[in-house]
PDB file of N, CA and C in Angstrom:
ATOM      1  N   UNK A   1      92.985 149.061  75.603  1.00  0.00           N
ATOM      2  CA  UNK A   1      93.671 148.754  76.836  1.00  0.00           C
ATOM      3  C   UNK A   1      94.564 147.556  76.598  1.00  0.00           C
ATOM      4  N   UNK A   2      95.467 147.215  76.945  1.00  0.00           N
ATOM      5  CA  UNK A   2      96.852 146.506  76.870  1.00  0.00           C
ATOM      6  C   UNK A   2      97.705 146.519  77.850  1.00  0.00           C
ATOM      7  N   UNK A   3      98.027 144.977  77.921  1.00  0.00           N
ATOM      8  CA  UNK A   3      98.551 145.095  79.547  1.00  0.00           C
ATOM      9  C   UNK A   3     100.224 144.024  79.370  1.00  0.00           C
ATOM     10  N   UNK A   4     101.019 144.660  79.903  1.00  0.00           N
ATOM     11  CA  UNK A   4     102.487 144.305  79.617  1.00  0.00           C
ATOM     12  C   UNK A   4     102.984 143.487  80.244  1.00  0.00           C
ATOM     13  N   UNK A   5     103.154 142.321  79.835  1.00  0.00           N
ATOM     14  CA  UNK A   5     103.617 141.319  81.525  1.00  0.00           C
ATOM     15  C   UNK A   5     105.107 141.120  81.484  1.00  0.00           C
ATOM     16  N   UNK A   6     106.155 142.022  81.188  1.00  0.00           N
ATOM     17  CA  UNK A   6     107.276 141.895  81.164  1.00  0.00           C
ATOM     18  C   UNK A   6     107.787 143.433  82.103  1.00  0.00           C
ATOM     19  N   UNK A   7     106.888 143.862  82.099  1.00  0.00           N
ATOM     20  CA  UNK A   7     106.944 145.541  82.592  1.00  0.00           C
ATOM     21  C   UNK A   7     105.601 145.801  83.218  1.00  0.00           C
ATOM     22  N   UNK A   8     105.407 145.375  84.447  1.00  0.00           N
ATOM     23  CA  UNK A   8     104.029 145.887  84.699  1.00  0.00           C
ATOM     24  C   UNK A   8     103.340 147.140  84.674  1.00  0.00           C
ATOM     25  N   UNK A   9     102.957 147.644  83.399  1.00  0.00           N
ATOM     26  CA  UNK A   9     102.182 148.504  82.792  1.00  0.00           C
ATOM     27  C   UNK A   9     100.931 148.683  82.210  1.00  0.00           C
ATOM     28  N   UNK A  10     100.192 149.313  82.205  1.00  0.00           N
ATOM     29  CA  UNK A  10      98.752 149.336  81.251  1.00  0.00           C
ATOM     30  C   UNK A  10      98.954 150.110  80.987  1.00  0.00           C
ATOM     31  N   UNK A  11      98.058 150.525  79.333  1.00  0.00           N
ATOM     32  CA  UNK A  11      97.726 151.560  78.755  1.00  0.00           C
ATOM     33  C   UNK A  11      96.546 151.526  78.627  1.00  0.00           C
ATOM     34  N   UNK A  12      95.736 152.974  78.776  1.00  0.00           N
ATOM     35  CA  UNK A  12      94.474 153.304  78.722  1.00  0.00           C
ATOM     36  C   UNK A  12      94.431 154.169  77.842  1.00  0.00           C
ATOM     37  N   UNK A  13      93.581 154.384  76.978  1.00  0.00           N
ATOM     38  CA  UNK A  13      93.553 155.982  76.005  1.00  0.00           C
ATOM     39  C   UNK A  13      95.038 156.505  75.693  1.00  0.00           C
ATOM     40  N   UNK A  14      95.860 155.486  75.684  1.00  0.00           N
ATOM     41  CA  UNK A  14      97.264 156.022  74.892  1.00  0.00           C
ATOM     42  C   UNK A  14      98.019 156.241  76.033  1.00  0.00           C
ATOM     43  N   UNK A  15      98.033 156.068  77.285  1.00  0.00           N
ATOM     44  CA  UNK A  15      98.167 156.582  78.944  1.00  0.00           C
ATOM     45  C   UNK A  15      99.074 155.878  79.365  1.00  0.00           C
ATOM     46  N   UNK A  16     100.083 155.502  79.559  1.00  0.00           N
ATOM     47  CA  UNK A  16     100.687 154.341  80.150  1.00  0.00           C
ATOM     48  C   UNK A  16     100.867 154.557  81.944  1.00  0.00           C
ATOM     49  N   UNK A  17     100.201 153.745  82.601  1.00  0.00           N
ATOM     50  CA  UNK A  17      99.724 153.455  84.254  1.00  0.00           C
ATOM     51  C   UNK A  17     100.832 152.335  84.395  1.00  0.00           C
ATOM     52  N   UNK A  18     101.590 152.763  85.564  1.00  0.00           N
ATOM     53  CA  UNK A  18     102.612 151.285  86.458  1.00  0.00           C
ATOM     54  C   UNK A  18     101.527 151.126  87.120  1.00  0.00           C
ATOM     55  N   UNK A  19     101.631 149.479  86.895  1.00  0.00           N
ATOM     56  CA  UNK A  19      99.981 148.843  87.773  1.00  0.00           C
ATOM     57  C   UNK A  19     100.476 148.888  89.423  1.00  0.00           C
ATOM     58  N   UNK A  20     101.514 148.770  89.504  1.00  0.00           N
ATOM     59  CA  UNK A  20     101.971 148.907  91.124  1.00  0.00           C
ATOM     60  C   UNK A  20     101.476 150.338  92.041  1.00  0.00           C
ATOM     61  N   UNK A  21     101.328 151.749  90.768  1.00  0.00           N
ATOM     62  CA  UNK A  21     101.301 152.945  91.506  1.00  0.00           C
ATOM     63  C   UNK A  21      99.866 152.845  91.365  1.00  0.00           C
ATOM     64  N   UNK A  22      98.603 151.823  91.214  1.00  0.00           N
ATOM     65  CA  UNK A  22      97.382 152.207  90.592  1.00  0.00           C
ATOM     66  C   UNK A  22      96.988 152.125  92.311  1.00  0.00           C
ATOM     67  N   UNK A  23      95.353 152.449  92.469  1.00  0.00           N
ATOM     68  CA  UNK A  23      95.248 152.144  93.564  1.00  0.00           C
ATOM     69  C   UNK A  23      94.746 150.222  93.492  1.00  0.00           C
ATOM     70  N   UNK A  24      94.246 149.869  95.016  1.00  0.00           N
ATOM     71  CA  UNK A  24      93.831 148.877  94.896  1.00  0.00           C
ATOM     72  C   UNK A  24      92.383 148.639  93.852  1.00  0.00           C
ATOM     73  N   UNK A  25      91.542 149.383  94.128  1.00  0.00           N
ATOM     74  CA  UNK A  25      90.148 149.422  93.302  1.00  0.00           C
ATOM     75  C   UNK A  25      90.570 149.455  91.832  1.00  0.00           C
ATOM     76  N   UNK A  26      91.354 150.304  91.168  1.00  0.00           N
ATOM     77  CA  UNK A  26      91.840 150.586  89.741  1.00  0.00           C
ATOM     78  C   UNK A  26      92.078 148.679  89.321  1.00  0.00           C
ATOM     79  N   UNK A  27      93.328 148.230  90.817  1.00  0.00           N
ATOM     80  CA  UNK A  27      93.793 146.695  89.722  1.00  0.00           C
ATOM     81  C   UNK A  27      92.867 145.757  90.051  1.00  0.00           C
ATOM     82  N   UNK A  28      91.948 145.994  91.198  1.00  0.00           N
ATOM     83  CA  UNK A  28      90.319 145.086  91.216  1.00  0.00           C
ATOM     84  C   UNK A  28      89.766 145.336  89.354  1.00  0.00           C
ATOM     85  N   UNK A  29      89.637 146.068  89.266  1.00  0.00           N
ATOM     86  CA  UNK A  29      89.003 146.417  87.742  1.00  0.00           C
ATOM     87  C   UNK A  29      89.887 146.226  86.331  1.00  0.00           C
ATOM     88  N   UNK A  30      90.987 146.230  87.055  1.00  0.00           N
ATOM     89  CA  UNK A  30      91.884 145.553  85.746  1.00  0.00           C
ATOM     90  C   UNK A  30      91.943 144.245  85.523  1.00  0.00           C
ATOM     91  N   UNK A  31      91.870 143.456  87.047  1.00  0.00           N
ATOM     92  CA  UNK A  31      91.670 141.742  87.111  1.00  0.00           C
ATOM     93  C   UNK A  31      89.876 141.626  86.146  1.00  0.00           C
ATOM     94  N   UNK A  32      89.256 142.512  86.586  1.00  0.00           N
ATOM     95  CA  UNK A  32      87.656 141.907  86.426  1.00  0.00           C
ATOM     96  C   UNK A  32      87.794 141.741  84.919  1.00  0.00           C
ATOM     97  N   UNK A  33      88.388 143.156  84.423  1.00  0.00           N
ATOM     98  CA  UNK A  33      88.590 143.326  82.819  1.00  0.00           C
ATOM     99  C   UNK A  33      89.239 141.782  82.193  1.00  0.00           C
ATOM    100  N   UNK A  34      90.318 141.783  82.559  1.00  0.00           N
ATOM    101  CA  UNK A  34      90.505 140.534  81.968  1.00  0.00           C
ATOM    102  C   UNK A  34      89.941 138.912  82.153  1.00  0.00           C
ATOM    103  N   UNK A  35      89.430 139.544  83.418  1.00  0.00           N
ATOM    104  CA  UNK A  35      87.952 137.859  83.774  1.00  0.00           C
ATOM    105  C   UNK A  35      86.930 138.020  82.525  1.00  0.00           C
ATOM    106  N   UNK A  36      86.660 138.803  82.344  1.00  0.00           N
ATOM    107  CA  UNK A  36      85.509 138.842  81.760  1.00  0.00           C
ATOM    108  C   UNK A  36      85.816 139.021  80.396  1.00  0.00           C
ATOM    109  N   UNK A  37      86.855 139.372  79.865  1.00  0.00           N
ATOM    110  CA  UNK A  37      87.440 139.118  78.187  1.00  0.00           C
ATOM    111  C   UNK A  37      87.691 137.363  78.674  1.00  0.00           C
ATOM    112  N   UNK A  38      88.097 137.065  79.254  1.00  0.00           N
ATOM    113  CA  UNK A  38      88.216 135.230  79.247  1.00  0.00           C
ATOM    114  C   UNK A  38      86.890 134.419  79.087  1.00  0.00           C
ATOM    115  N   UNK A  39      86.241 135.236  79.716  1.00  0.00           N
ATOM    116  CA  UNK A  39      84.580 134.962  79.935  1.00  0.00           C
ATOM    117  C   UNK A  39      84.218 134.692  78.147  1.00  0.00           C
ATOM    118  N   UNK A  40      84.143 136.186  77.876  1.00  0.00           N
ATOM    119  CA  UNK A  40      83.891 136.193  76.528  1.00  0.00           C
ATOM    120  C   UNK A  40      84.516 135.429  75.714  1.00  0.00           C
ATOM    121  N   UNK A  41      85.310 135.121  75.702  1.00  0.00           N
ATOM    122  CA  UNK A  41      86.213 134.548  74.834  1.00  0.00           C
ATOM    123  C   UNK A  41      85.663 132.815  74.971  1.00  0.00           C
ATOM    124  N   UNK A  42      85.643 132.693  76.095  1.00  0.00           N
ATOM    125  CA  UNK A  42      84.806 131.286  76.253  1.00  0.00           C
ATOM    126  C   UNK A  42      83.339 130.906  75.708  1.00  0.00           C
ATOM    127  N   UNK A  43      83.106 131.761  75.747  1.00  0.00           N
ATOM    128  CA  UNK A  43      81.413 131.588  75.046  1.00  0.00           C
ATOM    129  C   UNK A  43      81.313 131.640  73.852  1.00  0.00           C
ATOM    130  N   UNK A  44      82.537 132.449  73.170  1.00  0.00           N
ATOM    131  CA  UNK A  44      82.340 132.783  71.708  1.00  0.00           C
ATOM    132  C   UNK A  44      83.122 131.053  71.359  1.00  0.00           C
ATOM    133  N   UNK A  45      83.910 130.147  71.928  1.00  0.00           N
ATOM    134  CA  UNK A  45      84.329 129.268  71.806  1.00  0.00           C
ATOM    135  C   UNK A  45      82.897 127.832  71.738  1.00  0.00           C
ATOM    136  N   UNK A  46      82.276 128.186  72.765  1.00  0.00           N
ATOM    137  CA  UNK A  46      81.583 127.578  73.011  1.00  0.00           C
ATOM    138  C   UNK A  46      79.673 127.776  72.082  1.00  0.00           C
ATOM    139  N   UNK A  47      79.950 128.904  71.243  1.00  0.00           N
ATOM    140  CA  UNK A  47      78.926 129.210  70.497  1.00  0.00           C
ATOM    141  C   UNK A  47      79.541 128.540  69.321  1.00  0.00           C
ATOM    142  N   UNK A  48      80.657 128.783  68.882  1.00  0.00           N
ATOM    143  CA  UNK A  48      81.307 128.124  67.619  1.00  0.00           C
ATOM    144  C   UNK A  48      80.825 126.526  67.857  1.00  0.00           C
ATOM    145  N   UNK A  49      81.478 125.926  69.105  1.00  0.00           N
ATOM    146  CA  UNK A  49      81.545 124.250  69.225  1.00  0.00           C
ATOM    147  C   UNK A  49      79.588 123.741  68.602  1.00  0.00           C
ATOM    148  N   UNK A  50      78.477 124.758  69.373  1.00  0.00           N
ATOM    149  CA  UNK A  50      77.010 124.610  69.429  1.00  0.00           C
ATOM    150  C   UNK A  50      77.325 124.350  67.616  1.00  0.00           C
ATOM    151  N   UNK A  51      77.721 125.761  67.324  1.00  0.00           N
ATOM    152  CA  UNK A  51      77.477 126.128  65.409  1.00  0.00           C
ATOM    153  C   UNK A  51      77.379 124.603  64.817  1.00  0.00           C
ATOM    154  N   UNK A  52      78.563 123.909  65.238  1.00  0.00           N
ATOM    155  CA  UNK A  52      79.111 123.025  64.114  1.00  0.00           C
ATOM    156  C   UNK A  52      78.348 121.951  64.721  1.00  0.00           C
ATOM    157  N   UNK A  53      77.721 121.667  65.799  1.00  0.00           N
ATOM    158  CA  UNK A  53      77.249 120.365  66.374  1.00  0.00           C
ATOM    159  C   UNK A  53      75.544 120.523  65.846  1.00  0.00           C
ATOM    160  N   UNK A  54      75.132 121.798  65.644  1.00  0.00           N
ATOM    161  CA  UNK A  54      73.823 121.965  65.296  1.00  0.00           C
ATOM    162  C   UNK A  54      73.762 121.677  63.332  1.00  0.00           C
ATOM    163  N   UNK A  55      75.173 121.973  63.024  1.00  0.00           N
ATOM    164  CA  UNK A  55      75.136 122.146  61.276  1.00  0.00           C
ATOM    165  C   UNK A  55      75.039 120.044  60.992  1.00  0.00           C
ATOM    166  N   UNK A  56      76.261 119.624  62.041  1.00  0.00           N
ATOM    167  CA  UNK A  56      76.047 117.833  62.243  1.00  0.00           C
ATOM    168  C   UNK A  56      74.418 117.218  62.756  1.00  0.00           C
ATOM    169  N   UNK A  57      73.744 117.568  63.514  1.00  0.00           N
ATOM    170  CA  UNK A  57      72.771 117.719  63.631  1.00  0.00           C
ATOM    171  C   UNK A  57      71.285 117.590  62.763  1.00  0.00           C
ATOM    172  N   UNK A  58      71.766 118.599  61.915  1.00  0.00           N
ATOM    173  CA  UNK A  58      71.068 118.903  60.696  1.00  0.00           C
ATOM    174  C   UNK A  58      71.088 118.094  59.342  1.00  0.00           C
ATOM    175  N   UNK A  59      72.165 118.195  59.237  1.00  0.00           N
ATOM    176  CA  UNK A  59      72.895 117.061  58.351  1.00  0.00           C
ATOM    177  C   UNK A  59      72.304 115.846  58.507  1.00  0.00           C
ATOM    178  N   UNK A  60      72.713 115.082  59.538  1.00  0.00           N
ATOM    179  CA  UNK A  60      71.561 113.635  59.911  1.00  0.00           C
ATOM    180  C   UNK A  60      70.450 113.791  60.151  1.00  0.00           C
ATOM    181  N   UNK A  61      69.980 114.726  60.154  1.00  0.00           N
ATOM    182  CA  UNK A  61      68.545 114.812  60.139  1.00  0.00           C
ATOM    183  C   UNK A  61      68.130 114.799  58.618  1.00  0.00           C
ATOM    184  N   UNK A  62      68.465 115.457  58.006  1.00  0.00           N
ATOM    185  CA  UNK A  62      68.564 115.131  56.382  1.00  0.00           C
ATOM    186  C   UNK A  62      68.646 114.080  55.873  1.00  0.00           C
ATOM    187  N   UNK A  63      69.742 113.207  56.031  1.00  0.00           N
ATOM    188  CA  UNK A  63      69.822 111.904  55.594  1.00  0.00           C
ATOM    189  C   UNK A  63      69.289 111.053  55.941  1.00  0.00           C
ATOM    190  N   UNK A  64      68.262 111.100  57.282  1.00  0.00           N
ATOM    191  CA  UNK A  64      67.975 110.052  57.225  1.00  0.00           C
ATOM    192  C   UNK A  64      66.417 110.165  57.052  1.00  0.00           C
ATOM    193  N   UNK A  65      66.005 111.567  56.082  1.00  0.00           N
ATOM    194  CA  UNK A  65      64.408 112.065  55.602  1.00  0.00           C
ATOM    195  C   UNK A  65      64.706 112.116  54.560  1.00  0.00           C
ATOM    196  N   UNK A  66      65.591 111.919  53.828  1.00  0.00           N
ATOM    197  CA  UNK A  66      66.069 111.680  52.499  1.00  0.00           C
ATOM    198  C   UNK A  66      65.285 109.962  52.062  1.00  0.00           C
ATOM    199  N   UNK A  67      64.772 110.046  50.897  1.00  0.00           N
ATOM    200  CA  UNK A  67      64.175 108.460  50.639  1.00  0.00           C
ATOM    201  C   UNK A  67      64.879 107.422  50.252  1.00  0.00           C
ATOM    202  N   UNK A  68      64.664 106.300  50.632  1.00  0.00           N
ATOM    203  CA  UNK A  68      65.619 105.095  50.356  1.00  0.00           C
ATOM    204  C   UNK A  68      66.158 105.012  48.865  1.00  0.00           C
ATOM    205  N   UNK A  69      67.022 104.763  48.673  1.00  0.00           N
ATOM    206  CA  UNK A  69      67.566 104.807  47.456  1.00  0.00           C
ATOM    207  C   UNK A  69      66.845 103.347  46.926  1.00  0.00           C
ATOM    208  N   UNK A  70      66.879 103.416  45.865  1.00  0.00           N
ATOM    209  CA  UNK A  70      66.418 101.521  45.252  1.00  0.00           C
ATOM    210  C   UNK A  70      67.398 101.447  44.595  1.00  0.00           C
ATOM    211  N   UNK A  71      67.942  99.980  44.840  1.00  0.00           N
ATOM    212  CA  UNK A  71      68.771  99.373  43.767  1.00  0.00           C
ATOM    213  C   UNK A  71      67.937  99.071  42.849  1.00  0.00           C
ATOM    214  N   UNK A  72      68.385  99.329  41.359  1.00  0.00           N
ATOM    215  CA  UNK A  72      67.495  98.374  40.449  1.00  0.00           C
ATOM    216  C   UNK A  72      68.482  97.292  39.703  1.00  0.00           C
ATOM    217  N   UNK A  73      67.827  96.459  39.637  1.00  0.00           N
ATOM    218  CA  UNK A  73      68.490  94.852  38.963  1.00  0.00           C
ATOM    219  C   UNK A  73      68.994  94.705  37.650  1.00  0.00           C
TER     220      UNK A  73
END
């Protein structure tokens, strides 16, 4: 599905729909579609940000169960 913002059009299954001739319920479900790819798209953003704050996380947790280094004289 692909949606044209220079030509208000969608394509469905290869279909091309003028979003103007759709009914109202059809562009309720075309708005939700793209709420909810934003949705997704946010979480997968926000699973990445967790990734790297849990890998920092880890990391200092390491270093500082790591044993004191000794200087020797």
């Amino acid at each position: 599905m692909s949606v044209q913002s220079e030509n208000p059009t969608i394509t469905i299954n290869n279909v091309e729909y003028n979003i103007s001739d759709l009914s109202d319920d059809a562009k309720y479900f075309i708005n939700c579609i793209g709420n909810i790819d934003n949705q997704l798209a946010q979480i997968k953003m926000n699973q990445d940000t967790m990734n790297v704050a849990r890998e920092g996380f880890s990391q200092r947790l390491e270093q500082l169960l790591e044993p004191p280094v000794s200087e020797e004289s």
